[in-house]
PDB file of N, CA and C in Angstrom:
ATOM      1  N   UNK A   1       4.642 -17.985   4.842  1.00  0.00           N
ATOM      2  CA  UNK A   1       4.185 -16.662   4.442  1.00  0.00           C
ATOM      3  C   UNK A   1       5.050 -16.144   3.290  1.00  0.00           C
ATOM      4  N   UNK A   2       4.370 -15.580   2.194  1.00  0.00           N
ATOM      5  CA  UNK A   2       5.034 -14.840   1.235  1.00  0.00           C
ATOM      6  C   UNK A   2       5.198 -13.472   1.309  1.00  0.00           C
ATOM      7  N   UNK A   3       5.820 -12.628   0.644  1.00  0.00           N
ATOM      8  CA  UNK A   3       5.479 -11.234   0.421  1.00  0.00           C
ATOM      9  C   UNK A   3       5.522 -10.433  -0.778  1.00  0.00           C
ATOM     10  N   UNK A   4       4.908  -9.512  -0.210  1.00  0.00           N
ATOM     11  CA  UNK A   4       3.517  -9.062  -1.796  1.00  0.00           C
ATOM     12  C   UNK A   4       3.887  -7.517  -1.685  1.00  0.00           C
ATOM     13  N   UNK A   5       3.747  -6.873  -2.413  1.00  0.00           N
ATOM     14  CA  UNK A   5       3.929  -5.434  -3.066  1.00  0.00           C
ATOM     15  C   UNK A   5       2.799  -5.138  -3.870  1.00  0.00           C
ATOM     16  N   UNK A   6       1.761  -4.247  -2.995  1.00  0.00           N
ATOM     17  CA  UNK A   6       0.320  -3.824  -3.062  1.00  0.00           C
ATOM     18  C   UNK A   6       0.347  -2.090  -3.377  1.00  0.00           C
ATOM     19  N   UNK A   7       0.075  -2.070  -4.827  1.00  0.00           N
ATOM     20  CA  UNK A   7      -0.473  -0.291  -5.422  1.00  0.00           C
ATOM     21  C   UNK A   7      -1.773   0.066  -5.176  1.00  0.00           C
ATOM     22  N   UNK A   8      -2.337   0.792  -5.308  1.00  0.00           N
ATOM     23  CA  UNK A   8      -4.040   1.092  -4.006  1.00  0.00           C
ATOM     24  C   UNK A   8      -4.023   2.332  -4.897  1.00  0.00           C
ATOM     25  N   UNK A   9      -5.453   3.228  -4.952  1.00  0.00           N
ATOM     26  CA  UNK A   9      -5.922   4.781  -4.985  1.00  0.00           C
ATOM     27  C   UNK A   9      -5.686   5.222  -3.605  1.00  0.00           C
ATOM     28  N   UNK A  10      -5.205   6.542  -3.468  1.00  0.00           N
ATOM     29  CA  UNK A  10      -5.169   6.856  -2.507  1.00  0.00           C
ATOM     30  C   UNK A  10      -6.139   7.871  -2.309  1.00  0.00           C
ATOM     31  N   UNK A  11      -7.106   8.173  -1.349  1.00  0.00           N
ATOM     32  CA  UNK A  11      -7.826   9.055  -1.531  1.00  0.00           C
ATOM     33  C   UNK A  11      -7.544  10.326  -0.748  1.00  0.00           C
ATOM     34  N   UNK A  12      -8.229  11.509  -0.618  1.00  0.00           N
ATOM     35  CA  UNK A  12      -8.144  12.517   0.291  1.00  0.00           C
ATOM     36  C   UNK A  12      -7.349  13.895  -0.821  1.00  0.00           C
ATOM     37  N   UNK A  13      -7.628  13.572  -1.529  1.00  0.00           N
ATOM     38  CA  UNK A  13      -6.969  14.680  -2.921  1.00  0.00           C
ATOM     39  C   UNK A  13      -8.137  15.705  -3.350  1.00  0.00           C
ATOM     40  N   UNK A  14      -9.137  15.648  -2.989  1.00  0.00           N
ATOM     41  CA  UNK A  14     -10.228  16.128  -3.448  1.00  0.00           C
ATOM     42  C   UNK A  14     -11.106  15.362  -4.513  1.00  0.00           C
ATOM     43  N   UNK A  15     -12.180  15.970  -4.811  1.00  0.00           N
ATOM     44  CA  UNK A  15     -13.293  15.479  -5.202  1.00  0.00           C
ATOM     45  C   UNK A  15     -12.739  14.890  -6.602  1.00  0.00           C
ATOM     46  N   UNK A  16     -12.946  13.622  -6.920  1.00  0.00           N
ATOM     47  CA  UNK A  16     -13.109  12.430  -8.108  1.00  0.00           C
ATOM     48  C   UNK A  16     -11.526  12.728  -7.964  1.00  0.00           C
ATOM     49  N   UNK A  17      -9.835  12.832  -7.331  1.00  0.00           N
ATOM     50  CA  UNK A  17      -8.997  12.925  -7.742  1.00  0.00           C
ATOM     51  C   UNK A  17      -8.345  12.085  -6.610  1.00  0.00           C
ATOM     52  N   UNK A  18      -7.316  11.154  -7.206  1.00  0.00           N
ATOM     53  CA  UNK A  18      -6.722  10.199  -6.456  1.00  0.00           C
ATOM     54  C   UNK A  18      -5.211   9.865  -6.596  1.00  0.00           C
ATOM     55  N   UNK A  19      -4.086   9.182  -5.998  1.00  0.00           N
ATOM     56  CA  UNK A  19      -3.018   9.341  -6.359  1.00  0.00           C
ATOM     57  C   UNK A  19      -2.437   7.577  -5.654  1.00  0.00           C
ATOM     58  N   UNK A  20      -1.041   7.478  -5.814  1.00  0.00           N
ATOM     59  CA  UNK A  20      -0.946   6.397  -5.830  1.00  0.00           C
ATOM     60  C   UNK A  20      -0.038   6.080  -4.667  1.00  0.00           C
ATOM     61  N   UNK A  21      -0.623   5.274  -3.951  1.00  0.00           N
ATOM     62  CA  UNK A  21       0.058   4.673  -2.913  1.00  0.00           C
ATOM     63  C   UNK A  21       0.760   2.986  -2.852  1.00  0.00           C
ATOM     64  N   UNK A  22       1.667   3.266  -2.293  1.00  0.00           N
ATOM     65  CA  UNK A  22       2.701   1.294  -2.530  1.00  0.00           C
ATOM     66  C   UNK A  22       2.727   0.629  -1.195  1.00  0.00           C
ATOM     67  N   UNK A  23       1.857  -0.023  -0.659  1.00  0.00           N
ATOM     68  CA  UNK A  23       2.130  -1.037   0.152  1.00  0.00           C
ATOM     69  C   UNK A  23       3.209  -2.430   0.380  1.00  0.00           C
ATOM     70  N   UNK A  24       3.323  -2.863   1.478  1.00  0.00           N
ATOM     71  CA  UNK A  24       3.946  -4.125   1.466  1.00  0.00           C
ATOM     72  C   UNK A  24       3.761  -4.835   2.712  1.00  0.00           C
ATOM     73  N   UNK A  25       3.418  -6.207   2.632  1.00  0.00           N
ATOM     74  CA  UNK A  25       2.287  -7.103   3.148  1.00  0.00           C
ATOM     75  C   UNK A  25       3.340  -8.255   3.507  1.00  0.00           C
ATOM     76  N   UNK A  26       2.839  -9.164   4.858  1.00  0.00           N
ATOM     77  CA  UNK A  26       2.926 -10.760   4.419  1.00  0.00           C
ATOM     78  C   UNK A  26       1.166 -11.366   4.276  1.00  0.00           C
ATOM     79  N   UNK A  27       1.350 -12.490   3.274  1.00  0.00           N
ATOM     80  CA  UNK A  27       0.238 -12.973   3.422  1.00  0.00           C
ATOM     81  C   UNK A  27       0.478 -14.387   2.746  1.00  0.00           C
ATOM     82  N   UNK A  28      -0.357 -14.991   2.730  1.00  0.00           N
ATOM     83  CA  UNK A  28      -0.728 -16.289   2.398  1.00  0.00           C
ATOM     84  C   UNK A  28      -0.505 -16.331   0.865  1.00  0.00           C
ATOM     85  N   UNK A  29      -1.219 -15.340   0.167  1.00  0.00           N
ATOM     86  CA  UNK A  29      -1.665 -15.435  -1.238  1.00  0.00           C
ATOM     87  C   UNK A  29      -1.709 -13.976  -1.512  1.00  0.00           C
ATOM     88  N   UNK A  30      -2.098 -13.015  -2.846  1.00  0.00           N
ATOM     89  CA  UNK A  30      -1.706 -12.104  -3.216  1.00  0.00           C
ATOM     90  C   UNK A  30      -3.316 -11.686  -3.213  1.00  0.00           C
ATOM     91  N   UNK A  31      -4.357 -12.296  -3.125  1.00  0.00           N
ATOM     92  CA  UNK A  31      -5.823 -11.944  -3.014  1.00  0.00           C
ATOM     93  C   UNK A  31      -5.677 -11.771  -1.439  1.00  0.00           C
ATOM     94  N   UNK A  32      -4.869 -12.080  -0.866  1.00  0.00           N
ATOM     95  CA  UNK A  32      -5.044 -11.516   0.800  1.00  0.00           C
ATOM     96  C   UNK A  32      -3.879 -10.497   1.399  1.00  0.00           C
ATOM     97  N   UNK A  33      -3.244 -10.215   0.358  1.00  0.00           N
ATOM     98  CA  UNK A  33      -2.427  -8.932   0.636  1.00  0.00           C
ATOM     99  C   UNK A  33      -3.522  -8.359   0.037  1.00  0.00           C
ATOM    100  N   UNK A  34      -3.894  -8.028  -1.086  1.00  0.00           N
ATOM    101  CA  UNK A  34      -5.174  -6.836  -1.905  1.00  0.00           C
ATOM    102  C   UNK A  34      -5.941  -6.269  -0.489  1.00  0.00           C
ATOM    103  N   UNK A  35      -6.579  -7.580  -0.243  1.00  0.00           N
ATOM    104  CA  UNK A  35      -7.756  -7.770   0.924  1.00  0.00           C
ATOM    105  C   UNK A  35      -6.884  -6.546   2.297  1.00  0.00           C
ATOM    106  N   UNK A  36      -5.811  -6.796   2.229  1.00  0.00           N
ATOM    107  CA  UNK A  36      -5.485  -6.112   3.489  1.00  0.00           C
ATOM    108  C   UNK A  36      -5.003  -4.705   3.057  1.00  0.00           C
ATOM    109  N   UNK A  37      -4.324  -4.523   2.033  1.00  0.00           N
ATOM    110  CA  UNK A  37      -4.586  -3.252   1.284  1.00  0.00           C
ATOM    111  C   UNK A  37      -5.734  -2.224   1.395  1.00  0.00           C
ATOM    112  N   UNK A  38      -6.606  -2.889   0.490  1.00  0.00           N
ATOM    113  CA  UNK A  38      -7.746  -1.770   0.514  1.00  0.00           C
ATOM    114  C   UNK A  38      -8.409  -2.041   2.085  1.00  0.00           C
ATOM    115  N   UNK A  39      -8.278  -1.915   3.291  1.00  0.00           N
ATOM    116  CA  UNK A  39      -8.714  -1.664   4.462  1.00  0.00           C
ATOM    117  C   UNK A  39      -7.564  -1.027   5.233  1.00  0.00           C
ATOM    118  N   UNK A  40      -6.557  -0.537   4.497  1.00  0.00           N
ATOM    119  CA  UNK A  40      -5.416   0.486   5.088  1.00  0.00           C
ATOM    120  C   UNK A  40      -6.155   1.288   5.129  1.00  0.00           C
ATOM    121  N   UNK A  41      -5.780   2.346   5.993  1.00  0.00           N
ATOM    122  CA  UNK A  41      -6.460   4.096   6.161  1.00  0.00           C
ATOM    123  C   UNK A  41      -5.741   4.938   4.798  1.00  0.00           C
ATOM    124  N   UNK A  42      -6.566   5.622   3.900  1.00  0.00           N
ATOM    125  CA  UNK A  42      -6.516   6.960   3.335  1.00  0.00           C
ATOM    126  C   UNK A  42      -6.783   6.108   1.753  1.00  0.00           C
ATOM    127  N   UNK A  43      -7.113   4.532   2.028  1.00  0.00           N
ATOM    128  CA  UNK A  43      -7.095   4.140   0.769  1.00  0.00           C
ATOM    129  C   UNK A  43      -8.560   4.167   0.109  1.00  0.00           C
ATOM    130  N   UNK A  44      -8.853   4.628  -0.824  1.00  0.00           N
ATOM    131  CA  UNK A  44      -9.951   4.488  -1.764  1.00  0.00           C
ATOM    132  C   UNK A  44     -10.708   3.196  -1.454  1.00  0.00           C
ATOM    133  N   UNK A  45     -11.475   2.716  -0.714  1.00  0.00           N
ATOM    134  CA  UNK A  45     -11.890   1.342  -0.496  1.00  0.00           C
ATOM    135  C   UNK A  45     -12.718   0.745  -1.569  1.00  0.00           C
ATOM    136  N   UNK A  46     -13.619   1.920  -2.436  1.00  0.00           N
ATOM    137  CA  UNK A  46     -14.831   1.256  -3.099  1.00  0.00           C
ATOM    138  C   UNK A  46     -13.763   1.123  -5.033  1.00  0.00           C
ATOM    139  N   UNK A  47     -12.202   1.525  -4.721  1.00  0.00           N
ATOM    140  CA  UNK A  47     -11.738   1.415  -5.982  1.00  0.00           C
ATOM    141  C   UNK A  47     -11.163  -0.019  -6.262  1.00  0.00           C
ATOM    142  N   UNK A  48     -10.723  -0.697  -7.394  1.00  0.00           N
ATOM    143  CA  UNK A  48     -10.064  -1.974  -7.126  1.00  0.00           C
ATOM    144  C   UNK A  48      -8.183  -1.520  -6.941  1.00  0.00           C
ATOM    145  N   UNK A  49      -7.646  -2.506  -6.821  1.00  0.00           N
ATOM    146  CA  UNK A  49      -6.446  -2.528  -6.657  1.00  0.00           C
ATOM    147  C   UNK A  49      -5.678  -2.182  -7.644  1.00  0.00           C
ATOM    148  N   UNK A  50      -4.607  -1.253  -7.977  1.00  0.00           N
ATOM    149  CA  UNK A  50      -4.177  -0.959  -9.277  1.00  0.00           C
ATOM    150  C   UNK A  50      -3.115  -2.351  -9.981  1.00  0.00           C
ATOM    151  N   UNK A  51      -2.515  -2.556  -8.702  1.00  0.00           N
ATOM    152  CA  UNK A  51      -0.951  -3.312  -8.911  1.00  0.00           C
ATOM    153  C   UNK A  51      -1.035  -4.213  -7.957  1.00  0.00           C
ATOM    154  N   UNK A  52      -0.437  -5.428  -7.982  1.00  0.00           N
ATOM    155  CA  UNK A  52       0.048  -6.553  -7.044  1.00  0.00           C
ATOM    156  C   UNK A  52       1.097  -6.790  -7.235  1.00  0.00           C
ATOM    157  N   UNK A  53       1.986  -7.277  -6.884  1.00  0.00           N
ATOM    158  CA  UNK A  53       3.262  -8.624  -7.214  1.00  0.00           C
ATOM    159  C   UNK A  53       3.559  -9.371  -6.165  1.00  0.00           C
ATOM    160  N   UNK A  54       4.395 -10.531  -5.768  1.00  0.00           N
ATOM    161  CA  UNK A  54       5.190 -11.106  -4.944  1.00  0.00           C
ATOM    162  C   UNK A  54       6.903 -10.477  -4.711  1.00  0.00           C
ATOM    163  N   UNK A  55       7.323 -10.033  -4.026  1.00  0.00           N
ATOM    164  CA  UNK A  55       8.387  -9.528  -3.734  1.00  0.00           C
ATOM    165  C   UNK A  55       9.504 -10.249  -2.918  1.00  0.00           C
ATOM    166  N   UNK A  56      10.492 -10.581  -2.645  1.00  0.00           N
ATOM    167  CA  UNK A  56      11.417 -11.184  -1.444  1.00  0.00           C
ATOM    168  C   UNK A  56      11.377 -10.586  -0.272  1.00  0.00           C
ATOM    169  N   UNK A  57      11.850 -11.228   0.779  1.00  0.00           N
ATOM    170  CA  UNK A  57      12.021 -10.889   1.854  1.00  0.00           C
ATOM    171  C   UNK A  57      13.082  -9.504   2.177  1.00  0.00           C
ATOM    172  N   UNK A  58      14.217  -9.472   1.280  1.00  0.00           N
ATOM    173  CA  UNK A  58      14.908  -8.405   1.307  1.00  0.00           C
ATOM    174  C   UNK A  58      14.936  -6.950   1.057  1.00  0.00           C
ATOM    175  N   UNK A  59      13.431  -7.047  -0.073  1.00  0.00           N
ATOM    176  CA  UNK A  59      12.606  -6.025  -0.686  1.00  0.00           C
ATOM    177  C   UNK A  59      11.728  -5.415   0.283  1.00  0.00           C
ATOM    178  N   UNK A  60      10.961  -6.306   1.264  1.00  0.00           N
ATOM    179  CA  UNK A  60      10.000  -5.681   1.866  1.00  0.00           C
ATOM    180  C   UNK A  60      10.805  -6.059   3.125  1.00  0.00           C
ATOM    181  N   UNK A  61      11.952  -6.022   3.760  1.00  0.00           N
ATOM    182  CA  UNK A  61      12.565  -5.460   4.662  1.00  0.00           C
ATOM    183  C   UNK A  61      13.098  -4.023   4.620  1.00  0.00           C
ATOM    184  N   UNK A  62      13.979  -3.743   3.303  1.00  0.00           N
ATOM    185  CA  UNK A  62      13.794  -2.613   2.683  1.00  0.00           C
ATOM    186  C   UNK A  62      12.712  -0.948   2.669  1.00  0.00           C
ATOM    187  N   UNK A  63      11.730  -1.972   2.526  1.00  0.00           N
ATOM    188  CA  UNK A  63      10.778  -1.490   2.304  1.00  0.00           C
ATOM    189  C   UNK A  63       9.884  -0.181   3.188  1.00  0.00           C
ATOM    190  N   UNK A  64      10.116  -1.281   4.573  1.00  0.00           N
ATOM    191  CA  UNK A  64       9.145  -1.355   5.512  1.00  0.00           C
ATOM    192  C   UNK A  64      10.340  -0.363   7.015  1.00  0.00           C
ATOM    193  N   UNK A  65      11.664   0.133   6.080  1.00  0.00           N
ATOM    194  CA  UNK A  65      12.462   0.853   7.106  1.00  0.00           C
ATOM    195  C   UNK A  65      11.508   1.794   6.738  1.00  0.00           C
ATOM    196  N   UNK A  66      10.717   2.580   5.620  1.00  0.00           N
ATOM    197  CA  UNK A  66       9.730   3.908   5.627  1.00  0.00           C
ATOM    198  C   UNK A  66       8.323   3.621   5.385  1.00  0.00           C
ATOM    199  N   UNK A  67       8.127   4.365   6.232  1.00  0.00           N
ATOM    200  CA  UNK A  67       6.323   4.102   6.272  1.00  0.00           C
ATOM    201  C   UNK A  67       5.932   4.667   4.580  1.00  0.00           C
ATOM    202  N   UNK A  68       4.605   3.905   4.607  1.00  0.00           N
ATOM    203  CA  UNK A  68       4.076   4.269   2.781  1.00  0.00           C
ATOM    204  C   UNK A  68       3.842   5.713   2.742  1.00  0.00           C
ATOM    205  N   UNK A  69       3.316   6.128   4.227  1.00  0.00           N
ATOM    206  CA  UNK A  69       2.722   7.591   4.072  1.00  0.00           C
ATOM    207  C   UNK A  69       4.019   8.626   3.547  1.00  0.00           C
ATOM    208  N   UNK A  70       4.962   8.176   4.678  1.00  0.00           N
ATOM    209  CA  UNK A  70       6.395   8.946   4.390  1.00  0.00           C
ATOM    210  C   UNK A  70       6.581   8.649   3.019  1.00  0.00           C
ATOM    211  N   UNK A  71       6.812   7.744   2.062  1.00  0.00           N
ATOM    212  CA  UNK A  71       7.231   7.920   0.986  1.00  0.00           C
ATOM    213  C   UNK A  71       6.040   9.136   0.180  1.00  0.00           C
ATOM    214  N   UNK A  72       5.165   9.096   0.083  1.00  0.00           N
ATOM    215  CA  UNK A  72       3.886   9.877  -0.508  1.00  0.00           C
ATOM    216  C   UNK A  72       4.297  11.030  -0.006  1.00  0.00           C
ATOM    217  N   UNK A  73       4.222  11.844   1.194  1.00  0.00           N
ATOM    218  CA  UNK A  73       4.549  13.114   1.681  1.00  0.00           C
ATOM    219  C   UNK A  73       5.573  13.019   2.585  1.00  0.00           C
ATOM    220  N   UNK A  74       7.378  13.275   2.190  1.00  0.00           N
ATOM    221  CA  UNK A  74       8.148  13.039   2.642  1.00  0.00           C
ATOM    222  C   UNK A  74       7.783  14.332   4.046  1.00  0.00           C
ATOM    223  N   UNK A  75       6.845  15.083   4.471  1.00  0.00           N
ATOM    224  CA  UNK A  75       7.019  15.653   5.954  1.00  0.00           C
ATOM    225  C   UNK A  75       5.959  15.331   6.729  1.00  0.00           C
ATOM    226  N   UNK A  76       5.225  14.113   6.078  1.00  0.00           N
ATOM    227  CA  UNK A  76       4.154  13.300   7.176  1.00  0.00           C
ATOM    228  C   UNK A  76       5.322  12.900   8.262  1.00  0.00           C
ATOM    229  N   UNK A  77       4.458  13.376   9.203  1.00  0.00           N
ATOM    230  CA  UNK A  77       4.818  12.800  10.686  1.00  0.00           C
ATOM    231  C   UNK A  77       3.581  11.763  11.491  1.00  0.00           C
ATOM    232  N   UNK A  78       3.786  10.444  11.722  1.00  0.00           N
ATOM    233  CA  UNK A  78       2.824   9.814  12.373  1.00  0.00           C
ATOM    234  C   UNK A  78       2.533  10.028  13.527  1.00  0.00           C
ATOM    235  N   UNK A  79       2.438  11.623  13.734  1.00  0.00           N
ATOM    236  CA  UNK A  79       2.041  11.435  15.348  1.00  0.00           C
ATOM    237  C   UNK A  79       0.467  11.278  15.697  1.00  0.00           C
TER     238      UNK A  79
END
């Protein structure tokens, strides 16, 4: 397994207005992090993907101590 660093539309901004959300994935290939991207919740599904890359393991350990939502609205609470 590799890992991938996935940019998405984020939707829920109001009408035609969108903002940017950063994922981070394991997957096989970087067409199956995308794939698992756009079927996250709040993401724009019918938009394409803005950004991809491959990242290290140390990056998306990093990463993955804060949820994506928390970085976007540092007083989201996942309850």
């Amino acid at each position: 397994m590799k890992y991938f660093e996935v940019v998405c539309h984020r939707g829920h901004c109001g009408t035609g207005r969108s903002t940017e959300i950063k994922f981070v994935f394991k997957a096989n290939n970087l067409l199956e992090a995308c794939d698992k991207a756009r079927k996250m919740p709040s993401v724009k599904h019918t938009k394409m993907v803005i950004f991809g890359k491959e990242i290290t393991q140390q990056e998306y350990n990093s990463f993955r101590k804060v949820s994506a939502y928390e970085r976007v609205h540092p007083n989201y609470r996942g309850d």
